[in-house]
Protein backbone atom coordinates (compact mmCIF):
# COMPACT_ATOMS: atom_id res chain seq x y z
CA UNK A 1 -6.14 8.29 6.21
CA UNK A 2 -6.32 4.80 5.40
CA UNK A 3 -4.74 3.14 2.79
CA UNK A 4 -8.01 2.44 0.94
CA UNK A 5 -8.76 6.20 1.29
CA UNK A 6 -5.64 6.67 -0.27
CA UNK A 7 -6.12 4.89 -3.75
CA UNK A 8 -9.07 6.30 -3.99
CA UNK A 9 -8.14 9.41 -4.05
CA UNK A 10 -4.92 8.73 -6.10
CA UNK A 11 -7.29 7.12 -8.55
CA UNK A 12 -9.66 10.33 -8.52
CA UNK A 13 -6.71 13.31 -7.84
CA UNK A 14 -3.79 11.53 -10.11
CA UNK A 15 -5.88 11.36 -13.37
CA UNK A 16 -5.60 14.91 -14.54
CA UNK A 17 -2.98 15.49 -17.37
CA UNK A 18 -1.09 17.91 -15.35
CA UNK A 19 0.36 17.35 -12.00
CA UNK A 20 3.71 18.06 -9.84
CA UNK A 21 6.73 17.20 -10.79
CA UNK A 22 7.12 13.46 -10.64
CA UNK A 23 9.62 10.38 -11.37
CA UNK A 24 8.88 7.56 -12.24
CA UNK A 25 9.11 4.81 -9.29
CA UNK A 26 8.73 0.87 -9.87
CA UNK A 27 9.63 -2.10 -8.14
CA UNK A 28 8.65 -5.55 -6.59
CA UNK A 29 7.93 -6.83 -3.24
CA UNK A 30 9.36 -10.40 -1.93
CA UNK A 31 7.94 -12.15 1.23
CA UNK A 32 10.10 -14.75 2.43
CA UNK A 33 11.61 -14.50 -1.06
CA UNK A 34 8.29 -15.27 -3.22
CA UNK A 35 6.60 -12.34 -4.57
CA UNK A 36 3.62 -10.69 -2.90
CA UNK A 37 1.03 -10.36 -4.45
CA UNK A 38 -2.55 -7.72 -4.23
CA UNK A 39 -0.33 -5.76 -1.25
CA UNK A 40 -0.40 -2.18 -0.78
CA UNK A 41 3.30 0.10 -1.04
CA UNK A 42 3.21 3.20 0.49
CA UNK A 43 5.90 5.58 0.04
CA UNK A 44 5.75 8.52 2.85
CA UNK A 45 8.34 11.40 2.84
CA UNK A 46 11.12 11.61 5.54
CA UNK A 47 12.32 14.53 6.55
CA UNK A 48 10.17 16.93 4.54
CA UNK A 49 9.37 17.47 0.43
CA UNK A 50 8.24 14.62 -1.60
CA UNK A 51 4.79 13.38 -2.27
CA UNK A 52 2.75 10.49 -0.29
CA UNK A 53 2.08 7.75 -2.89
CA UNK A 54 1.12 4.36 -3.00
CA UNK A 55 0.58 1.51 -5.63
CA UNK A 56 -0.85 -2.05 -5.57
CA UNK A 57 1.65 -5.42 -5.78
CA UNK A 58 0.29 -7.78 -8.81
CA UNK A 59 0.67 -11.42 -9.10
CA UNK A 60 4.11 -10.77 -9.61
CA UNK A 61 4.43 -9.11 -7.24
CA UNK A 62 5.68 -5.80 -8.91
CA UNK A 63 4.00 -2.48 -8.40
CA UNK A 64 4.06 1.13 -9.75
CA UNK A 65 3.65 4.24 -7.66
CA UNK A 66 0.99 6.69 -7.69
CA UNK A 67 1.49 10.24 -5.97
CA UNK A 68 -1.44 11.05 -3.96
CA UNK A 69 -1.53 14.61 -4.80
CA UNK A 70 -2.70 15.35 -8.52
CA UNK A 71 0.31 13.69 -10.52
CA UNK A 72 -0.65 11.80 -13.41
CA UNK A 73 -1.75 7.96 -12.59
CA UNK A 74 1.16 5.58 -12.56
CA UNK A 75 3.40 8.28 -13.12
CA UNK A 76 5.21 7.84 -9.73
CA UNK A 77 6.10 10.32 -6.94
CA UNK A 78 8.53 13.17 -6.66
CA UNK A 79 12.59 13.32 -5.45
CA UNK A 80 13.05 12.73 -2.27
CA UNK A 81 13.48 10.14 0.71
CA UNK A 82 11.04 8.42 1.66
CA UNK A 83 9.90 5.57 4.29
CA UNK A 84 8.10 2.33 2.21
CA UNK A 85 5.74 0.13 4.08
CA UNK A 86 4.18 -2.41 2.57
CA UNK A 87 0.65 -4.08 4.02
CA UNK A 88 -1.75 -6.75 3.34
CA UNK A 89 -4.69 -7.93 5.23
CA UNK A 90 -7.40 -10.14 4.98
CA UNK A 91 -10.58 -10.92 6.49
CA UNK A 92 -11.33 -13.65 8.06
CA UNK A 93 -15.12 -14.81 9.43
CA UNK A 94 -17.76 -14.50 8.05
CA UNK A 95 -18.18 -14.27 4.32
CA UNK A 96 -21.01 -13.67 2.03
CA UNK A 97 -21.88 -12.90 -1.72
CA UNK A 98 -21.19 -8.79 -1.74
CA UNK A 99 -24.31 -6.89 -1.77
CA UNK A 100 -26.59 -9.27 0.00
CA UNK A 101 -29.96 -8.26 0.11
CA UNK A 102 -30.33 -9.99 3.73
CA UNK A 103 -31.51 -7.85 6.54
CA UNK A 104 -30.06 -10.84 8.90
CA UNK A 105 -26.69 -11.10 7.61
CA UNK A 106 -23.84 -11.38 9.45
CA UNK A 107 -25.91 -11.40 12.60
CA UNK A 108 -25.88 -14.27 15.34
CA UNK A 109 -28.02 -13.53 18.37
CA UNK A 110 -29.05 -10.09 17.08
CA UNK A 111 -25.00 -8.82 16.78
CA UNK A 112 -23.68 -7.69 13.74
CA UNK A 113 -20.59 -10.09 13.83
CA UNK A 114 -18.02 -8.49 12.59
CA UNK A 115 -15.00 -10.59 10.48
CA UNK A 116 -11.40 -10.29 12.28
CA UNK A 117 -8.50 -8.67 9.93
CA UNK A 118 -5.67 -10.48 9.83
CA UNK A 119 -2.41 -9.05 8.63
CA UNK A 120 -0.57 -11.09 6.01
CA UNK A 121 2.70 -9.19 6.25
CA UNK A 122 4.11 -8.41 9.74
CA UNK A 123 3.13 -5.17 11.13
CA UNK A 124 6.69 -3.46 11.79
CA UNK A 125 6.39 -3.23 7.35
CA UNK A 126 3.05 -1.72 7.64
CA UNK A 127 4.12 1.38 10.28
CA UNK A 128 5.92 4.61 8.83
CA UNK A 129 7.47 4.79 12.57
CA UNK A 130 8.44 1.62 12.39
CA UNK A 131 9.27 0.07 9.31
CA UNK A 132 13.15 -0.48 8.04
CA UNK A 133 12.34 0.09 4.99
CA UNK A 134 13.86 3.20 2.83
CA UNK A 135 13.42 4.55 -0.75
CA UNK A 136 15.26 7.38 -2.52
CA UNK A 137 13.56 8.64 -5.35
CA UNK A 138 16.05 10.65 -8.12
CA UNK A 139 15.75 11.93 -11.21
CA UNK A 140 14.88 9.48 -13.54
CA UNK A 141 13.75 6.20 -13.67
CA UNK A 142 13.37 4.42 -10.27
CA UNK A 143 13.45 0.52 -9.57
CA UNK A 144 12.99 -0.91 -6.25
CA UNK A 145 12.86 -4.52 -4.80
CA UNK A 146 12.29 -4.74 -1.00
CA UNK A 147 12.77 -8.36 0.44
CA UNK A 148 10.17 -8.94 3.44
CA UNK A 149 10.90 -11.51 6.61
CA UNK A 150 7.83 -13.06 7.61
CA UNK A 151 9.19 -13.58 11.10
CA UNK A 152 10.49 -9.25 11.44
CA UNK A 153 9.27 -7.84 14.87
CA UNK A 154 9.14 -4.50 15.30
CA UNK A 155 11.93 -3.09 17.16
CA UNK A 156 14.37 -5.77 16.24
């Protein structure tokens, strides 16, 4: 499921007023030591129980988890350890105004063309299997801050 797929269903599921038992979970993401902003945080359980749940970085980069699985919006995810990644991509080619009406664009020598993804945050953060970063979620309020490298590799 991607991550898209995700908060969309977190948006739709995680609005009723009931839910599973969650906590709440909070925090802020640092690239290079300046905070990262419109990135997605993921929080997948390790070694069984929890609940996936993800949240969106704002200018600040601070975000605010939302279980995937019919907890209450913003309300955060339930005890447990998890693996964090954090990702952020962006497109790059071509660009238009959204919902063009134009049959022909994005299309060079009758191929749809396609804009490249970039990642803005190396891909060993964006990997359950491979990311180094960890989360326990307790009782209570949780409060996170996970400092990204812009040069990490994965594997290293």
């Amino acid at each position: 499921m991607t991550w898209a797929a995700i908060l969309t269903v977190t948006s739709i599921v995680g609005c009723g007023p009931k839910g599973p038992a969650v906590e709440m979970v909070e925090g802020k993401v640092l690239l290079d030591g300046e905070p990262l902003a419109e990135a997605l945080v993921g929080f997948s359980p390790a070694g069984g129980g929890g609940l996936p749940a993800a949240g969106l970085t704002g200018a600040d980069g601070t975000f605010r988890l939302n279980a995937i699985k019919g907890a209450k919006a913003g309300a955060g995810t339930a005890v447990g350890e998890y693996v964090v990644t954090v990702a952020k991509r962006a497109s790059e080619g071509p660009a238009g105004p959204s919902g063009t009406d134009d049959p022909n664009y994005g299309k060079s020598a009758g191929v749809l063309v396609e804009p490249k993804v970039k990642n803005l945050v190396p891909d060993v953060y964006g990997d359950p299997a491979s990311s180094p970063l960890k989360a326990s979620v307790v009782a209570g309020k949780n409060v996170f801050e996970f400092k990204l490298d812009s040069k990490a590799k994965k594997g290293k």
